[in-house]
N, C-alpha and C. Protein backbone atom coordinates (compact mmCIF):
# COMPACT_ATOMS: atom_id res chain seq x y z
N UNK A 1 -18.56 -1.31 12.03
CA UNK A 1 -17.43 -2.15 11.67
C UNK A 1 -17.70 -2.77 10.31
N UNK A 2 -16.68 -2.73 9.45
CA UNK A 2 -16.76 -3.37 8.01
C UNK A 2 -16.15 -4.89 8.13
N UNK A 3 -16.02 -5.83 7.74
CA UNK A 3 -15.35 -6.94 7.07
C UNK A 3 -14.64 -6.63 6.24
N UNK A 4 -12.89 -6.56 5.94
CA UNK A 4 -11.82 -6.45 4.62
C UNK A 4 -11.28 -7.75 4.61
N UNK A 5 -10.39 -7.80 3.86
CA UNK A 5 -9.48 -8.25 3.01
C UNK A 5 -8.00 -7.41 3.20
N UNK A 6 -7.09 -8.29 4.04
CA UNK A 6 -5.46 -7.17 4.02
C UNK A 6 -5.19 -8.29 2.51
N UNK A 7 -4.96 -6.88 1.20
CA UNK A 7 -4.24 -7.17 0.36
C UNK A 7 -2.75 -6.62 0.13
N UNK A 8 -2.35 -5.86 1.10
CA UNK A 8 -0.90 -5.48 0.84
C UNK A 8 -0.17 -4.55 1.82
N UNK A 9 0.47 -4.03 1.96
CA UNK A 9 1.36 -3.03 2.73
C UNK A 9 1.52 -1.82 2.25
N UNK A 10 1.71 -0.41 2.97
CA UNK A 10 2.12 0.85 2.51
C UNK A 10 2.85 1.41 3.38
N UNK A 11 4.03 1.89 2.27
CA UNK A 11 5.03 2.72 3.33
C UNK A 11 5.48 4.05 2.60
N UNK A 12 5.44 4.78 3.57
CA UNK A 12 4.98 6.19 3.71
C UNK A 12 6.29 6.83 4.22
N UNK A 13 7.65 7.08 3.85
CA UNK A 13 8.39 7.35 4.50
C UNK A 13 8.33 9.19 5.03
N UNK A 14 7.98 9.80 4.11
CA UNK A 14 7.27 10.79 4.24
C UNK A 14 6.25 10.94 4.93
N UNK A 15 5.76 11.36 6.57
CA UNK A 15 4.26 11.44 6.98
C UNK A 15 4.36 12.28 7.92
N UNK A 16 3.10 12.44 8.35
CA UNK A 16 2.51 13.31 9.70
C UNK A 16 3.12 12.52 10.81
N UNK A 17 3.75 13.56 11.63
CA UNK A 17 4.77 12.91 13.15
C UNK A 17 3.69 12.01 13.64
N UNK A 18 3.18 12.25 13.48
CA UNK A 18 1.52 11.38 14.48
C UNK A 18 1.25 10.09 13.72
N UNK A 19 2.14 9.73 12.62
CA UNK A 19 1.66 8.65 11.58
C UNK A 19 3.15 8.07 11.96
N UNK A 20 3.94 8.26 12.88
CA UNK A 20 5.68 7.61 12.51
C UNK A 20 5.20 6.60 13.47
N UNK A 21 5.83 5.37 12.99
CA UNK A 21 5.36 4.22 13.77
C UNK A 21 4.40 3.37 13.75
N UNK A 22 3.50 4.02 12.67
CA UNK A 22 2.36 3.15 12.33
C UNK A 22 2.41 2.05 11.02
N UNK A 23 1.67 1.06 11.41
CA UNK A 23 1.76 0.06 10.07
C UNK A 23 0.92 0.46 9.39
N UNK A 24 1.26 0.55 7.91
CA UNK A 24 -0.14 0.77 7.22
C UNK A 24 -0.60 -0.77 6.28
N UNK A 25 -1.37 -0.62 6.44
CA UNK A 25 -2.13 -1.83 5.35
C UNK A 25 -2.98 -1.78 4.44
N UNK A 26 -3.00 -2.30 3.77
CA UNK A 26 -3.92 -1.87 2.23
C UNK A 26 -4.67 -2.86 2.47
N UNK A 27 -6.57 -2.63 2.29
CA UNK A 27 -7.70 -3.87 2.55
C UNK A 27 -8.74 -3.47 1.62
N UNK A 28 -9.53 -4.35 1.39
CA UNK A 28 -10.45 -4.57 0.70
C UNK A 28 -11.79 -4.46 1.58
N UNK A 29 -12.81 -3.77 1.16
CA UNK A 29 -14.24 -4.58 1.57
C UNK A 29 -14.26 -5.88 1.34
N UNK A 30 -14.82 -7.09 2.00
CA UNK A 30 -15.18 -8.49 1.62
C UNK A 30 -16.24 -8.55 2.41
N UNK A 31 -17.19 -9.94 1.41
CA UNK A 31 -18.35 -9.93 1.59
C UNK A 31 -17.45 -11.40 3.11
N UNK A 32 -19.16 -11.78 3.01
CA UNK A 32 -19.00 -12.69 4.46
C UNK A 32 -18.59 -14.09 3.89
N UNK A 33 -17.76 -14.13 3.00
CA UNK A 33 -17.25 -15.39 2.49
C UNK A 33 -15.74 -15.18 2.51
N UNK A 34 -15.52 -14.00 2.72
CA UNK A 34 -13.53 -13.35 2.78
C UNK A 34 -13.83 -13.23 1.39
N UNK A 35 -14.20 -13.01 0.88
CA UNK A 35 -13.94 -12.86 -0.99
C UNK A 35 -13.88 -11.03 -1.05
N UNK A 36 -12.91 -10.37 -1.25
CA UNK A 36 -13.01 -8.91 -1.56
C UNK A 36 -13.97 -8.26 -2.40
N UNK A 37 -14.48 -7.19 -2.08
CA UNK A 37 -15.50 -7.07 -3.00
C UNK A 37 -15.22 -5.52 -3.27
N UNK A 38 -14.94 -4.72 -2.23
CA UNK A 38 -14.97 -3.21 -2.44
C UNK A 38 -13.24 -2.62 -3.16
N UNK A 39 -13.52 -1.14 -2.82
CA UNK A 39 -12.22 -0.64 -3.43
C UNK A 39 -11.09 -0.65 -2.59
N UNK A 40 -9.43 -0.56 -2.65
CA UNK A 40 -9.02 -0.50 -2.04
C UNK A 40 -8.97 0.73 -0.96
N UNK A 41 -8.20 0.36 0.53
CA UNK A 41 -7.71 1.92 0.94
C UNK A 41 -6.96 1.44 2.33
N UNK A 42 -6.49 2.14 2.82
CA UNK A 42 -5.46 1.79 3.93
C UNK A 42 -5.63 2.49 4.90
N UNK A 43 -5.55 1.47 5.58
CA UNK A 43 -5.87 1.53 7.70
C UNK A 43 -4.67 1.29 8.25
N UNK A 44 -4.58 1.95 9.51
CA UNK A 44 -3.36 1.51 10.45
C UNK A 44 -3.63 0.71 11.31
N UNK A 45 -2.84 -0.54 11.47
CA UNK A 45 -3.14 -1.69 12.04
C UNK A 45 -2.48 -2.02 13.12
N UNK A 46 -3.61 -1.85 14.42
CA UNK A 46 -3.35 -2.35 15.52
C UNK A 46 -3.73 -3.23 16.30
N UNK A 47 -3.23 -4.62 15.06
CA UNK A 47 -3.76 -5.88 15.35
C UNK A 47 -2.38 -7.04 15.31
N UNK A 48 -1.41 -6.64 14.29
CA UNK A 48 -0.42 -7.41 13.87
C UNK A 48 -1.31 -7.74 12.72
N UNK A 49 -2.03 -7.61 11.68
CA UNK A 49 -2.56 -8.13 10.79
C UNK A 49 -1.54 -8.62 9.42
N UNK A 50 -1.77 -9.27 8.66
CA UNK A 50 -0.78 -9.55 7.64
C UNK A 50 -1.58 -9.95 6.34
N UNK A 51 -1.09 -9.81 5.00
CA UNK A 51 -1.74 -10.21 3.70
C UNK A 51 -2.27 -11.25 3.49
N UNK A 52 -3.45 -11.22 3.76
CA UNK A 52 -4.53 -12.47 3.64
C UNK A 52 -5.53 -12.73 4.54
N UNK A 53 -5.10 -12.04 5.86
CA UNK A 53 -6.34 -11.65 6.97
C UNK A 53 -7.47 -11.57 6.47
N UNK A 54 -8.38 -11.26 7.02
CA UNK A 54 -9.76 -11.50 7.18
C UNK A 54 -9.84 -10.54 8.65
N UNK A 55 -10.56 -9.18 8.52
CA UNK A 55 -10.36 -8.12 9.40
C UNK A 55 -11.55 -7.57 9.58
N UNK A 56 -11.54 -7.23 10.82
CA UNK A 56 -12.83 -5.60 11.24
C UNK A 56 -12.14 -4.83 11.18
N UNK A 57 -12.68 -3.49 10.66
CA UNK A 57 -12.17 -2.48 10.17
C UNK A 57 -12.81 -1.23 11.03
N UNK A 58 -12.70 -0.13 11.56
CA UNK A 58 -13.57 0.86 11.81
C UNK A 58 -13.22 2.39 11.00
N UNK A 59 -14.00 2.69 10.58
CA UNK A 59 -13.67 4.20 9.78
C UNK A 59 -14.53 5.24 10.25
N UNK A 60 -13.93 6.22 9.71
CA UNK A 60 -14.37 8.16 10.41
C UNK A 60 -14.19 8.11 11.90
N UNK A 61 -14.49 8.70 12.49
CA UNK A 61 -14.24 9.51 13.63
C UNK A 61 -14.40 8.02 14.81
N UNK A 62 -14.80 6.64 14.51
CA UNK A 62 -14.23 5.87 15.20
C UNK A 62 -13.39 5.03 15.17
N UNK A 63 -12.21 5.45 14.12
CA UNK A 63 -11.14 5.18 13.90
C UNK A 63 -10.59 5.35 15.01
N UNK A 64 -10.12 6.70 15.39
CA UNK A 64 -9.36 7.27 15.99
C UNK A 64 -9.65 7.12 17.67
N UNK A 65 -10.67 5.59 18.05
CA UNK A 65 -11.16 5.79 19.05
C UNK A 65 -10.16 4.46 19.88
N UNK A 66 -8.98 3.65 19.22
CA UNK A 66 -8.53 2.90 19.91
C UNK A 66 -6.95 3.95 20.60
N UNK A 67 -6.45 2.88 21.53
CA UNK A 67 -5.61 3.74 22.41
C UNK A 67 -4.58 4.23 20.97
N UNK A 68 -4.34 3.25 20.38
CA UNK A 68 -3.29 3.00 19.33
C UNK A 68 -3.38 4.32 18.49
N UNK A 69 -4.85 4.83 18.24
CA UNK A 69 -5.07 5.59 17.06
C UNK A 69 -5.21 6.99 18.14
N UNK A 70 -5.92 6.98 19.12
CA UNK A 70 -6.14 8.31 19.65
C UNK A 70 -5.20 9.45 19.32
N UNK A 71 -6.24 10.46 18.92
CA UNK A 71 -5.60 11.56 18.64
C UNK A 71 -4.92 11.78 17.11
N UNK A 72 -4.54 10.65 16.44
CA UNK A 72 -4.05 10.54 15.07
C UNK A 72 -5.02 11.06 13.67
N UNK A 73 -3.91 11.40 12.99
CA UNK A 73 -5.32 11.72 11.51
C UNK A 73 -5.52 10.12 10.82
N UNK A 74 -5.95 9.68 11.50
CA UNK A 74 -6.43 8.46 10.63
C UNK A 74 -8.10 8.15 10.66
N UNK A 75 -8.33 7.35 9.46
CA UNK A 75 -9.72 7.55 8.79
C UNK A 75 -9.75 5.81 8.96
N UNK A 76 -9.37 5.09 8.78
CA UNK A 76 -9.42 3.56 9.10
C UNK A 76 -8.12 3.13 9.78
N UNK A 77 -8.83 1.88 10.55
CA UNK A 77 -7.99 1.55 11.88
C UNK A 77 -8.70 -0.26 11.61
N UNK A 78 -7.90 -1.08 11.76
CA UNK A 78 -7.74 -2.71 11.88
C UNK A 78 -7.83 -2.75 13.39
N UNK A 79 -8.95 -3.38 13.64
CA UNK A 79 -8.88 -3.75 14.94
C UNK A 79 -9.37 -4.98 15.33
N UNK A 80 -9.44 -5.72 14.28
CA UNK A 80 -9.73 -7.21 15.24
C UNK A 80 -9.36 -7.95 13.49
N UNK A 81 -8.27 -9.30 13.96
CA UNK A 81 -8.05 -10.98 12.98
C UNK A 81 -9.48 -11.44 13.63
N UNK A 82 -10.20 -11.80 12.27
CA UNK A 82 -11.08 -13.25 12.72
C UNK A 82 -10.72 -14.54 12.61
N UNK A 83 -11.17 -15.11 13.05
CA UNK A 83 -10.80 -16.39 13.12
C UNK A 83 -12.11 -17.02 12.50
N UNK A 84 -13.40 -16.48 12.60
CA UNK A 84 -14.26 -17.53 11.82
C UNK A 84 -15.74 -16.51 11.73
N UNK A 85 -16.71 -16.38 10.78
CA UNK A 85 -17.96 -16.13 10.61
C UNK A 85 -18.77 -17.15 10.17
N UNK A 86 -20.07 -17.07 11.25
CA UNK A 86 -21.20 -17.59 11.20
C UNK A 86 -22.53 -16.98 10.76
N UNK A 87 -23.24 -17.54 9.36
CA UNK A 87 -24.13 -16.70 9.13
C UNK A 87 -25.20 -17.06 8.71
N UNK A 88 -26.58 -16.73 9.63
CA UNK A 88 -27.73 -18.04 9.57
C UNK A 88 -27.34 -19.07 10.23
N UNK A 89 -26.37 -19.76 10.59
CA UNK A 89 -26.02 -21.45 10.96
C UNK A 89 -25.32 -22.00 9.79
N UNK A 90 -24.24 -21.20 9.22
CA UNK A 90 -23.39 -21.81 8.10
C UNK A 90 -22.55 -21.20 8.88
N UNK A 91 -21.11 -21.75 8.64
CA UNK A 91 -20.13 -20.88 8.61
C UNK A 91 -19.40 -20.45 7.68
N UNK A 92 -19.21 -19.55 7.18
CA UNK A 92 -19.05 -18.95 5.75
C UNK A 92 -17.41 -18.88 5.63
N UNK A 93 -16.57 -18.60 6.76
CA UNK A 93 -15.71 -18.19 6.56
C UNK A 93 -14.64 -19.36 7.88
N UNK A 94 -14.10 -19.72 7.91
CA UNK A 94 -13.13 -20.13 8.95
C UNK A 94 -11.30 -19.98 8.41
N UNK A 95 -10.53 -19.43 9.38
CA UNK A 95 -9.30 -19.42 8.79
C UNK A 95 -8.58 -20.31 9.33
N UNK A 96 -7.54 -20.67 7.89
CA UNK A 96 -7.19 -21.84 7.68
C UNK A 96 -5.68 -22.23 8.49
């Protein structure tokens, strides 16, 4: 599981039948402070996630391991909003 950043939305009106119905979201790597750090790329989100989240992410072949994704060509999948990281005995991150 990675830590992102949802920075935006993608819509795909054009897709694979197996992709109709899915949200896509555009995220970032972020370090353990929510601060983005990596490149972008887009997961289908079966969380309700929205622009500004703070997300676990899963990619390759355990993407495709929630009910939501089974069977789909997808390479990243949103599967959990945090609500807060603890690291050492700081908490680095809490949402607001």
């Amino acid at each position: 599981m990675l830590i992102a950043k949802v920075i935006g939305s993608a819509v795909a009106t054009i897709k694979d039948e197996k992709l109709i119905g899915a949200k896509l979201l555009v995220v970032r790597e972020a370090d353990v402070y929510g601060e983005p750090v990596g490149k972008p790329s887009v997961a289908i989100d079966t969380v309700n996630a929205g622009t500004g989240d703070l997300v676990l992410i899963a990619s390759g072949s355990s993407a495709r391991q929630t009910l939501e994704t089974k069977d789909r060509p997808v390479d990243a999948v949103i599967m959990a909003i945090l609500d807060s990281l603890e690291v050492g005995h700081e908490t680095t991150f809490r949402k607001s």
